[in-house]
N, C-alpha and C. Protein backbone atom coordinates (compact mmCIF):
# COMPACT_ATOMS: atom_id res chain seq x y z
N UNK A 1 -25.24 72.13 31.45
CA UNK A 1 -25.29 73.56 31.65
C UNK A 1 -24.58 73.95 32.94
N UNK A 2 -24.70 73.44 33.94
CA UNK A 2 -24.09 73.53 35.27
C UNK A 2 -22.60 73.83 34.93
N UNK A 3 -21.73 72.99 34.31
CA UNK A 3 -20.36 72.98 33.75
C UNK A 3 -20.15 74.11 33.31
N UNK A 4 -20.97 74.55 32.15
CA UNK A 4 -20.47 76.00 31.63
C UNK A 4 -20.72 77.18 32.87
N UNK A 5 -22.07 76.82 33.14
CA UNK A 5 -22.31 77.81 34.37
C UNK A 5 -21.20 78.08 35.54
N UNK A 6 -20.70 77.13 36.08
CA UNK A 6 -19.23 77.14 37.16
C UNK A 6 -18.44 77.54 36.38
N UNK A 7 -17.83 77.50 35.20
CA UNK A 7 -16.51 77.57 34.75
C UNK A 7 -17.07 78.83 34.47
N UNK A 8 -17.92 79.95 34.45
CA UNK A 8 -18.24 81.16 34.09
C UNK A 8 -18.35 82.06 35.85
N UNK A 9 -18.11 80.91 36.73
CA UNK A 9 -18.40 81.82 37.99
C UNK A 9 -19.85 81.91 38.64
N UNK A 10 -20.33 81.44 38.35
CA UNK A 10 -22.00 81.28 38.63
C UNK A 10 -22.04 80.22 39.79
N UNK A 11 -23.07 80.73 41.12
CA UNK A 11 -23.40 79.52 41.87
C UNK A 11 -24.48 78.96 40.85
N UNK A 12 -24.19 77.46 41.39
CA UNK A 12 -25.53 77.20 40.33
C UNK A 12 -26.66 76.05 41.64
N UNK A 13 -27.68 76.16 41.25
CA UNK A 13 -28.28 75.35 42.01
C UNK A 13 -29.43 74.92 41.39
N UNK A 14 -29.92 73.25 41.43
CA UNK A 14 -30.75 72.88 40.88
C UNK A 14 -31.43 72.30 41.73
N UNK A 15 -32.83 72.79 41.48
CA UNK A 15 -34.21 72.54 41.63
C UNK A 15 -34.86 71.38 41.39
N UNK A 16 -35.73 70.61 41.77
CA UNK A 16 -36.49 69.77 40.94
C UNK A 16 -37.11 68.42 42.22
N UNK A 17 -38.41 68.69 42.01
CA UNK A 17 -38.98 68.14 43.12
C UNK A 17 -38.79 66.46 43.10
N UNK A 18 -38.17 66.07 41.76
CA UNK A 18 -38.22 64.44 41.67
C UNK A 18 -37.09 64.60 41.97
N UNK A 19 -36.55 63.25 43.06
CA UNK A 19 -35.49 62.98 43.15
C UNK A 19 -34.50 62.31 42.55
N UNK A 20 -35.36 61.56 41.46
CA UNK A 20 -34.69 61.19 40.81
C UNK A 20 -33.79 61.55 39.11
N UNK A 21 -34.33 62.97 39.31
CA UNK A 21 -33.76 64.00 38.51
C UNK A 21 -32.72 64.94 39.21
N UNK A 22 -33.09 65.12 40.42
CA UNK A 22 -31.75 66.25 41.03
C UNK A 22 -30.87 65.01 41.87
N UNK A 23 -29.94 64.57 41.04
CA UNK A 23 -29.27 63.79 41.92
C UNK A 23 -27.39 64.27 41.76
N UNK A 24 -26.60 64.27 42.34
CA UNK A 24 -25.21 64.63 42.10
C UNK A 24 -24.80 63.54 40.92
N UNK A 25 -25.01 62.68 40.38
CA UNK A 25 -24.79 62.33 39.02
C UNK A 25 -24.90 62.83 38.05
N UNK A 26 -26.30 63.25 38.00
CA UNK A 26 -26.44 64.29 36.86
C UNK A 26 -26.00 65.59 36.65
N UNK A 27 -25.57 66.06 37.99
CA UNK A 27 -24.91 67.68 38.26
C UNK A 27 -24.05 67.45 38.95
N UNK A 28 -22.86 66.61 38.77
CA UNK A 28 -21.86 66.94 39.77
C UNK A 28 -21.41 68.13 39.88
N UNK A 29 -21.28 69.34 38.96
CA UNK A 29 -20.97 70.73 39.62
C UNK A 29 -21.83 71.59 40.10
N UNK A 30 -22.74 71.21 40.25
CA UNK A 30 -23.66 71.48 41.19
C UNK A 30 -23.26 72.43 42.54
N UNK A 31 -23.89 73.48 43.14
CA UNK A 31 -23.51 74.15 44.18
C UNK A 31 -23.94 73.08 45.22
N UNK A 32 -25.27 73.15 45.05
CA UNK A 32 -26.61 72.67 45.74
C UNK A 32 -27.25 72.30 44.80
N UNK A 33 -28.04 71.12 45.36
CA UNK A 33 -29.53 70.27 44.75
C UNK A 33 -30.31 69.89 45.71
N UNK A 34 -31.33 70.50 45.29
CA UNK A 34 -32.66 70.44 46.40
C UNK A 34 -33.63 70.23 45.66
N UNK A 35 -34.25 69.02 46.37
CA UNK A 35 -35.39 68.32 45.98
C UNK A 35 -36.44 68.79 46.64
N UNK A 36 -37.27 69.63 46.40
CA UNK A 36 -38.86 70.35 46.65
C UNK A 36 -39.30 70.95 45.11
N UNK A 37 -40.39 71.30 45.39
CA UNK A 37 -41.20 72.20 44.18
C UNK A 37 -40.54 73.52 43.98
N UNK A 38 -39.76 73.48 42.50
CA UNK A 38 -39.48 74.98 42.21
C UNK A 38 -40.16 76.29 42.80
N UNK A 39 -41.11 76.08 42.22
CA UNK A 39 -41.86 77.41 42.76
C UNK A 39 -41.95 77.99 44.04
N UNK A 40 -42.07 76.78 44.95
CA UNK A 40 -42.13 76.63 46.49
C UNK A 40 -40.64 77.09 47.23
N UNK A 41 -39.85 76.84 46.21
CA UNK A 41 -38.38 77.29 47.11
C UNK A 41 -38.14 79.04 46.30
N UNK A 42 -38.59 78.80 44.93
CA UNK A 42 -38.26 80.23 44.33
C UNK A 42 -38.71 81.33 45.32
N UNK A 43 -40.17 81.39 46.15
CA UNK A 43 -41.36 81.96 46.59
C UNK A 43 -40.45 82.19 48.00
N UNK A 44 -39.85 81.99 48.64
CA UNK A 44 -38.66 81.66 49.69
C UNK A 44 -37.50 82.55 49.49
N UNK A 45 -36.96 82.52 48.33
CA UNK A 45 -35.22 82.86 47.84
C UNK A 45 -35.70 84.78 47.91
N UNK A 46 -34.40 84.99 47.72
CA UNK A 46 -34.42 86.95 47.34
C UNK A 46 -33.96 86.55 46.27
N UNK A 47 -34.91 86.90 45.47
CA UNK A 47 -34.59 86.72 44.06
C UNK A 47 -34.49 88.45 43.59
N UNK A 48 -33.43 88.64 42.81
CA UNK A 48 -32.74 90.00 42.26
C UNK A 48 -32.30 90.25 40.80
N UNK A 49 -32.10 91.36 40.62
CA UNK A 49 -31.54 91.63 39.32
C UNK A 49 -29.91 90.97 38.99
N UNK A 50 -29.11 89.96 40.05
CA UNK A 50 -28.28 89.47 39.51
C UNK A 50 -28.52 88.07 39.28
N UNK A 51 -30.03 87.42 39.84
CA UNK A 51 -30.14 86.10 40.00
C UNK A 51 -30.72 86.01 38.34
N UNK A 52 -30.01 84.56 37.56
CA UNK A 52 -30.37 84.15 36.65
C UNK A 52 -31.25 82.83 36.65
N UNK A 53 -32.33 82.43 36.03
CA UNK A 53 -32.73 81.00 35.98
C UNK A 53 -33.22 80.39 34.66
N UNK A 54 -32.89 79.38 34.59
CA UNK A 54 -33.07 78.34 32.91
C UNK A 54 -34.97 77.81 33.84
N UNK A 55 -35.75 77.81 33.36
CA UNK A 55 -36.86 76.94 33.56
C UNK A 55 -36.73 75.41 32.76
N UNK A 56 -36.51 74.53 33.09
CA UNK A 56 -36.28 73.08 31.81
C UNK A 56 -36.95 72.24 31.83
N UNK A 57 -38.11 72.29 32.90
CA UNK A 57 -38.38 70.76 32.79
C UNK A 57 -39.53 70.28 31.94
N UNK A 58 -39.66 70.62 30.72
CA UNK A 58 -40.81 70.60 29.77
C UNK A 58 -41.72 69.78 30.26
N UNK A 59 -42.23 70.12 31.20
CA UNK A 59 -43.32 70.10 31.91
C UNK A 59 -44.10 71.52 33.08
N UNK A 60 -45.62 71.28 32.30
CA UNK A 60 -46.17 72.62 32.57
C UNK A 60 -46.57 72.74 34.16
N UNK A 61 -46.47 71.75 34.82
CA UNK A 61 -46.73 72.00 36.20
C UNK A 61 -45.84 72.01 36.96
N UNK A 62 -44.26 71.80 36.52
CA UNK A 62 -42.94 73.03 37.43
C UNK A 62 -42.70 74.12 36.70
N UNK A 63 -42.98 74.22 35.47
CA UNK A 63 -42.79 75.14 34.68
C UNK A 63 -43.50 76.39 34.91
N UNK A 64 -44.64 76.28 34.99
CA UNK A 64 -46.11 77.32 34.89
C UNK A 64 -45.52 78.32 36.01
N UNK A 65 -46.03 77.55 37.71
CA UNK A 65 -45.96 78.10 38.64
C UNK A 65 -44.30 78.66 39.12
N UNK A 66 -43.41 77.90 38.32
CA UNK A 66 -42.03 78.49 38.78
C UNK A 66 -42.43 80.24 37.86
N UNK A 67 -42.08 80.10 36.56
CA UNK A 67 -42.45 80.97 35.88
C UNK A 67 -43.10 82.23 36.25
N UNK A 68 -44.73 82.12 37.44
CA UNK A 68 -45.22 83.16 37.74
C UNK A 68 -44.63 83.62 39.13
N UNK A 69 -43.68 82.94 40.08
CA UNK A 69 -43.14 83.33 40.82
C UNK A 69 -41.82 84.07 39.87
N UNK A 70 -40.99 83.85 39.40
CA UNK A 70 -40.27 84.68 38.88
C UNK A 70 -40.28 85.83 37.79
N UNK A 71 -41.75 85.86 37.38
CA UNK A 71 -42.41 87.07 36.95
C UNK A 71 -42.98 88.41 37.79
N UNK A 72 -42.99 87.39 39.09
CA UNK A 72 -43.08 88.89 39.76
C UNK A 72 -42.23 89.23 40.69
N UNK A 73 -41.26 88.67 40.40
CA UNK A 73 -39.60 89.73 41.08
C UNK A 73 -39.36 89.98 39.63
N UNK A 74 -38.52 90.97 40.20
CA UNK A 74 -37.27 91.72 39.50
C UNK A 74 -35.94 90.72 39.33
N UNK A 75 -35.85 89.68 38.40
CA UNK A 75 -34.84 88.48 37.70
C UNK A 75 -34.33 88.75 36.81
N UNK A 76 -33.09 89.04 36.58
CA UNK A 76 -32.11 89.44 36.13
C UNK A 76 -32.49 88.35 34.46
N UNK A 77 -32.70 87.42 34.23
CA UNK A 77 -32.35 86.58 33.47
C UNK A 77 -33.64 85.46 33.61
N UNK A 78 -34.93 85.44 33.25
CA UNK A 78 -35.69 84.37 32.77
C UNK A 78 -36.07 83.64 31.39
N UNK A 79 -35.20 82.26 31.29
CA UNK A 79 -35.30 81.30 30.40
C UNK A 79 -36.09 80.10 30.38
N UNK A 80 -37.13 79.93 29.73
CA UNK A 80 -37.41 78.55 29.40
C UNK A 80 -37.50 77.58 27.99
N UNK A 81 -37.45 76.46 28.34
CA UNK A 81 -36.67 75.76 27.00
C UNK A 81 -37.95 75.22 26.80
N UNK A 82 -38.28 75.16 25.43
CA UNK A 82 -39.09 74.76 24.19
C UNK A 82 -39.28 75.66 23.38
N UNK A 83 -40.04 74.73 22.43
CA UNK A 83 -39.88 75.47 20.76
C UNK A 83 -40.83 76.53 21.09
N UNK A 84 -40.85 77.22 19.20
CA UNK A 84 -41.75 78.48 19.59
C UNK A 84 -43.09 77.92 19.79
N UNK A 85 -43.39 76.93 19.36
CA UNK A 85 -44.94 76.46 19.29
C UNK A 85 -45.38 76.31 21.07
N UNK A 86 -44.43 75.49 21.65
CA UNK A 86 -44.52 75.59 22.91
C UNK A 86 -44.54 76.55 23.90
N UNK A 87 -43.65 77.94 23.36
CA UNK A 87 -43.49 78.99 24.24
C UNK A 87 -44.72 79.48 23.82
N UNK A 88 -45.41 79.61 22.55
CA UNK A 88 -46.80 80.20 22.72
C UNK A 88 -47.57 79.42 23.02
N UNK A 89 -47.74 78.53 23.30
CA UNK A 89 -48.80 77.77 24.03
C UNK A 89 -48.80 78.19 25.39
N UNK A 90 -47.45 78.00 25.80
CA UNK A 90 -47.05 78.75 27.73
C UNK A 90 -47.11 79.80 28.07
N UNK A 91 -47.19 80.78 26.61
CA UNK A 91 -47.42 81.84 26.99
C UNK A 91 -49.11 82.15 27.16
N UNK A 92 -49.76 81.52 26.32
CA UNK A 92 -51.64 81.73 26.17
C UNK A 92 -51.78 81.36 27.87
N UNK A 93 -51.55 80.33 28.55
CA UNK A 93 -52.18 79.61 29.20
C UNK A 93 -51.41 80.74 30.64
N UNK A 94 -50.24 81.31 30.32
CA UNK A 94 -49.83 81.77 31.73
C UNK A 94 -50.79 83.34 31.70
N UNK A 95 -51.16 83.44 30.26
CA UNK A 95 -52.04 85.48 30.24
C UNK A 95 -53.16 84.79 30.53
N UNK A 96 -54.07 83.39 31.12
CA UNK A 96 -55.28 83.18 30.95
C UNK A 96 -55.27 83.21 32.36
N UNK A 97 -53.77 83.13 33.33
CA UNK A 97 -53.51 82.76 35.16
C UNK A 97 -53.37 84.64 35.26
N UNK A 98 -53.58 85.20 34.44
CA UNK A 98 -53.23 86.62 34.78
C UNK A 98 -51.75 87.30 33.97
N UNK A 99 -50.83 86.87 33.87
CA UNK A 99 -49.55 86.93 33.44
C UNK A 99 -50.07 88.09 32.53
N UNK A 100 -49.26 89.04 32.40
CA UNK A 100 -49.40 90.62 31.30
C UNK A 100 -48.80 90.03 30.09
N UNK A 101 -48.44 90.55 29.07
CA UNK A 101 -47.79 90.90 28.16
C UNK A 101 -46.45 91.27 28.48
N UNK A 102 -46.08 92.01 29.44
CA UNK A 102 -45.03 92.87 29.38
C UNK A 102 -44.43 92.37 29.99
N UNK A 103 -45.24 91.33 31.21
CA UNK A 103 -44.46 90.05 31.91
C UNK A 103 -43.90 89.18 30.83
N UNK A 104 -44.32 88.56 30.22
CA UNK A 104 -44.47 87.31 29.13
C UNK A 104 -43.15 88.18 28.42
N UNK A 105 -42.81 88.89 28.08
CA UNK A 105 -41.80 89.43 27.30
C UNK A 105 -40.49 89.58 28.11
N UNK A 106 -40.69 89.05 29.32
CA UNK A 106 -39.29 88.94 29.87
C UNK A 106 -38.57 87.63 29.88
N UNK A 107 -39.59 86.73 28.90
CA UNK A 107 -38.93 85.31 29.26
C UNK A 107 -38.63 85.06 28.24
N UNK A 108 -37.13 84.85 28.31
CA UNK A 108 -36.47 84.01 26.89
C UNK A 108 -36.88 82.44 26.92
N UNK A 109 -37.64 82.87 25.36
CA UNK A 109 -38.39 81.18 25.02
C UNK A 109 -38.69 81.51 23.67
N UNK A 110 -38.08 80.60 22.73
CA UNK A 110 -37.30 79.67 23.15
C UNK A 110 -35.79 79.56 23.96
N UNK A 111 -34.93 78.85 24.33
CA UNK A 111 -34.39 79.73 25.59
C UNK A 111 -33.28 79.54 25.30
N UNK A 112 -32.25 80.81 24.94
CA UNK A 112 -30.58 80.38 24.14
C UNK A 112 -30.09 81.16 22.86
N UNK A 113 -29.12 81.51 22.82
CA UNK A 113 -29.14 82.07 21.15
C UNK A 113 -29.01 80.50 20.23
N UNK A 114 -29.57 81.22 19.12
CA UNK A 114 -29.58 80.82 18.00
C UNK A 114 -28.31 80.25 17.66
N UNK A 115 -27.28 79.28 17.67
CA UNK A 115 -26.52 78.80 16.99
C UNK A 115 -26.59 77.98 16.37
N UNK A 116 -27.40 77.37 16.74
CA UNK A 116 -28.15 76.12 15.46
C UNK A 116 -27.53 74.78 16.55
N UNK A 117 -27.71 74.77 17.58
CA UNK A 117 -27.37 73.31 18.83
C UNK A 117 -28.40 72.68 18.45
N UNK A 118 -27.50 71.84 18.68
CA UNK A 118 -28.21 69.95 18.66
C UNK A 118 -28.21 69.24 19.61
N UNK A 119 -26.86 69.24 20.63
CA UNK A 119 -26.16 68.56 21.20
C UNK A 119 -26.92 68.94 22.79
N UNK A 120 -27.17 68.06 23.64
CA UNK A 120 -27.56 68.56 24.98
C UNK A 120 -26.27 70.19 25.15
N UNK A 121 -25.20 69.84 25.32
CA UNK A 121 -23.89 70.31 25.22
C UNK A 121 -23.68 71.53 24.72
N UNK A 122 -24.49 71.61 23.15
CA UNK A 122 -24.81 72.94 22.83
C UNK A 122 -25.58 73.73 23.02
N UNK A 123 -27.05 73.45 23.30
CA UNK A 123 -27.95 73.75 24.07
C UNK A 123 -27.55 74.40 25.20
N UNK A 124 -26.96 74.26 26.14
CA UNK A 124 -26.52 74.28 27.06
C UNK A 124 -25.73 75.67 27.08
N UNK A 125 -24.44 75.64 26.26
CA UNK A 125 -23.77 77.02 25.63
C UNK A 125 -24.60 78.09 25.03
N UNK A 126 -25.38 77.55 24.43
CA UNK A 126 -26.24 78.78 23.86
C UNK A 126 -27.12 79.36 24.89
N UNK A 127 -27.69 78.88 26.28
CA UNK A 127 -28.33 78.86 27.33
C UNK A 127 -27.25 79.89 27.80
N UNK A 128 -26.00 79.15 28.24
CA UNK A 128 -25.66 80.48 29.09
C UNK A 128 -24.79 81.27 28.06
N UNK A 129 -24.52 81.08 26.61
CA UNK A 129 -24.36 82.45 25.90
C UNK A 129 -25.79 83.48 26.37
N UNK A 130 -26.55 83.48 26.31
CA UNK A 130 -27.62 84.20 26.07
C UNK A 130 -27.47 85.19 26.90
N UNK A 131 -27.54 83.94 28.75
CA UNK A 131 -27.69 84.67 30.24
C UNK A 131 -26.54 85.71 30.14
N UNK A 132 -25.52 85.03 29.53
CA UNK A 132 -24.11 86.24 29.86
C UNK A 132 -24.41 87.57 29.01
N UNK A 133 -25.06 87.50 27.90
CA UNK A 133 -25.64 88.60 26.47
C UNK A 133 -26.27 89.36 27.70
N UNK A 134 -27.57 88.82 28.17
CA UNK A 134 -28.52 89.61 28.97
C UNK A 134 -27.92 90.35 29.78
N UNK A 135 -27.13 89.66 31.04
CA UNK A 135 -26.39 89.99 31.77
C UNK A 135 -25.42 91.72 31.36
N UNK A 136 -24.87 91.33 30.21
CA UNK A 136 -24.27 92.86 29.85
C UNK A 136 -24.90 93.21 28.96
N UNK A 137 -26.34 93.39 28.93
CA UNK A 137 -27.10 94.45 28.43
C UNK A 137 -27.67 94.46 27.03
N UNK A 138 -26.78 93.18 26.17
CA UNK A 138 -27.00 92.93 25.26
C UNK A 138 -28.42 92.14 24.33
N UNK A 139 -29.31 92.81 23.79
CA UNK A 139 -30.06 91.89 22.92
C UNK A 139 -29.83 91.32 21.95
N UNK A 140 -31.30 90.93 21.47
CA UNK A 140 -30.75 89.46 20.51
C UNK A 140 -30.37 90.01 19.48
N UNK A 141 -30.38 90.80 18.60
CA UNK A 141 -30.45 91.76 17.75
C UNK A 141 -28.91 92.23 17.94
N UNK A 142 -28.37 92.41 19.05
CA UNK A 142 -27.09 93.03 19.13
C UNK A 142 -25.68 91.73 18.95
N UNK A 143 -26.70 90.93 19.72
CA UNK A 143 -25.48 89.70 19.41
C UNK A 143 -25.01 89.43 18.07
N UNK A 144 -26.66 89.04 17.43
CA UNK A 144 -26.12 88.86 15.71
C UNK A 144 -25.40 89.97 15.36
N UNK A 145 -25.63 91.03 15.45
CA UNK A 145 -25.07 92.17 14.97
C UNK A 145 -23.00 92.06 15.17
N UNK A 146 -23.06 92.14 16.15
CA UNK A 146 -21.60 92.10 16.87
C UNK A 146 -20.26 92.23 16.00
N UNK A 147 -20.46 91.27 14.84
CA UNK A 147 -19.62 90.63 13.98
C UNK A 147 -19.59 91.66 12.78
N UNK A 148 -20.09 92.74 12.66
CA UNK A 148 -20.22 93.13 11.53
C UNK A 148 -19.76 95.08 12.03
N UNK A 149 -19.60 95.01 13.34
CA UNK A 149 -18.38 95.99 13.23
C UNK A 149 -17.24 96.34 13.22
């Protein structure tokens, strides 16, 4: 994702408190990689209506707390990846920490358009197809649509 993300103009920077997940191997286009707790650096950043973020680490304890820090700024773009079974599970457990409804409806999850990806690779494209959709205003509804005027 980083790849598409740079070649689209995006700083990108990855998060992730194991070090042995944020390493410049795995992201060589990487802006920055910083190894602390998502949430803990999100809670820090000016986060704005141009800042975008993928949540990925299908795991609920960077996931959860990143999530409720970027539910309560104003984020241009919140994604997290798993199925729908999973996004409603993340979603029950984040309205039981307080999380609204109207919060919970700002997070794309499952996280990406629909093209039918398989591939880490496609995944990835459909991730930042989406952010760029959001980005100019577009919903999901409008994307499919697109083709048929």
């Amino acid at each position: 994702m980083t790849t598409f993300a740079k070649t689209l103009n995006y700083r990108v920077t990855v998060i992730d408190a194991r070090s042995a997940f944020a390493t410049r191997e795995r992201f060589p286009h990487a802006d920055e990689l910083i190894v602390e707790w998502p949430d803990e650096v999100l809670e820090k950043w000016d986060l704005n209506p141009s800042t975008s973020v993928a949540v990925l680490t299908h795991d609920p304890k960077f996931d959860e707390p990143s999530l409720r820090v970027l539910l309560s700024r104003q984020v241009g773009y919140i994604g997290a990846i798993g199925s729908r079974k999973t996004s409603q599970e993340r979603a029950e457990r984040l309205k039981k920490q307080g999380i609204t409804d109207e919060q919970l409806s700002r997070i794309h999850g499952p996280i990406g358009l629909n093209i039918g990806a398989t591939s880490p690779e496609e995944v990835a494209l459909a991730i930042m197809a989406e952010i760029v959709a959001t980005r100019h205003g577009k919903d999901r509804v409008a994307i499919n649509d697109w083709t048929k005027k």
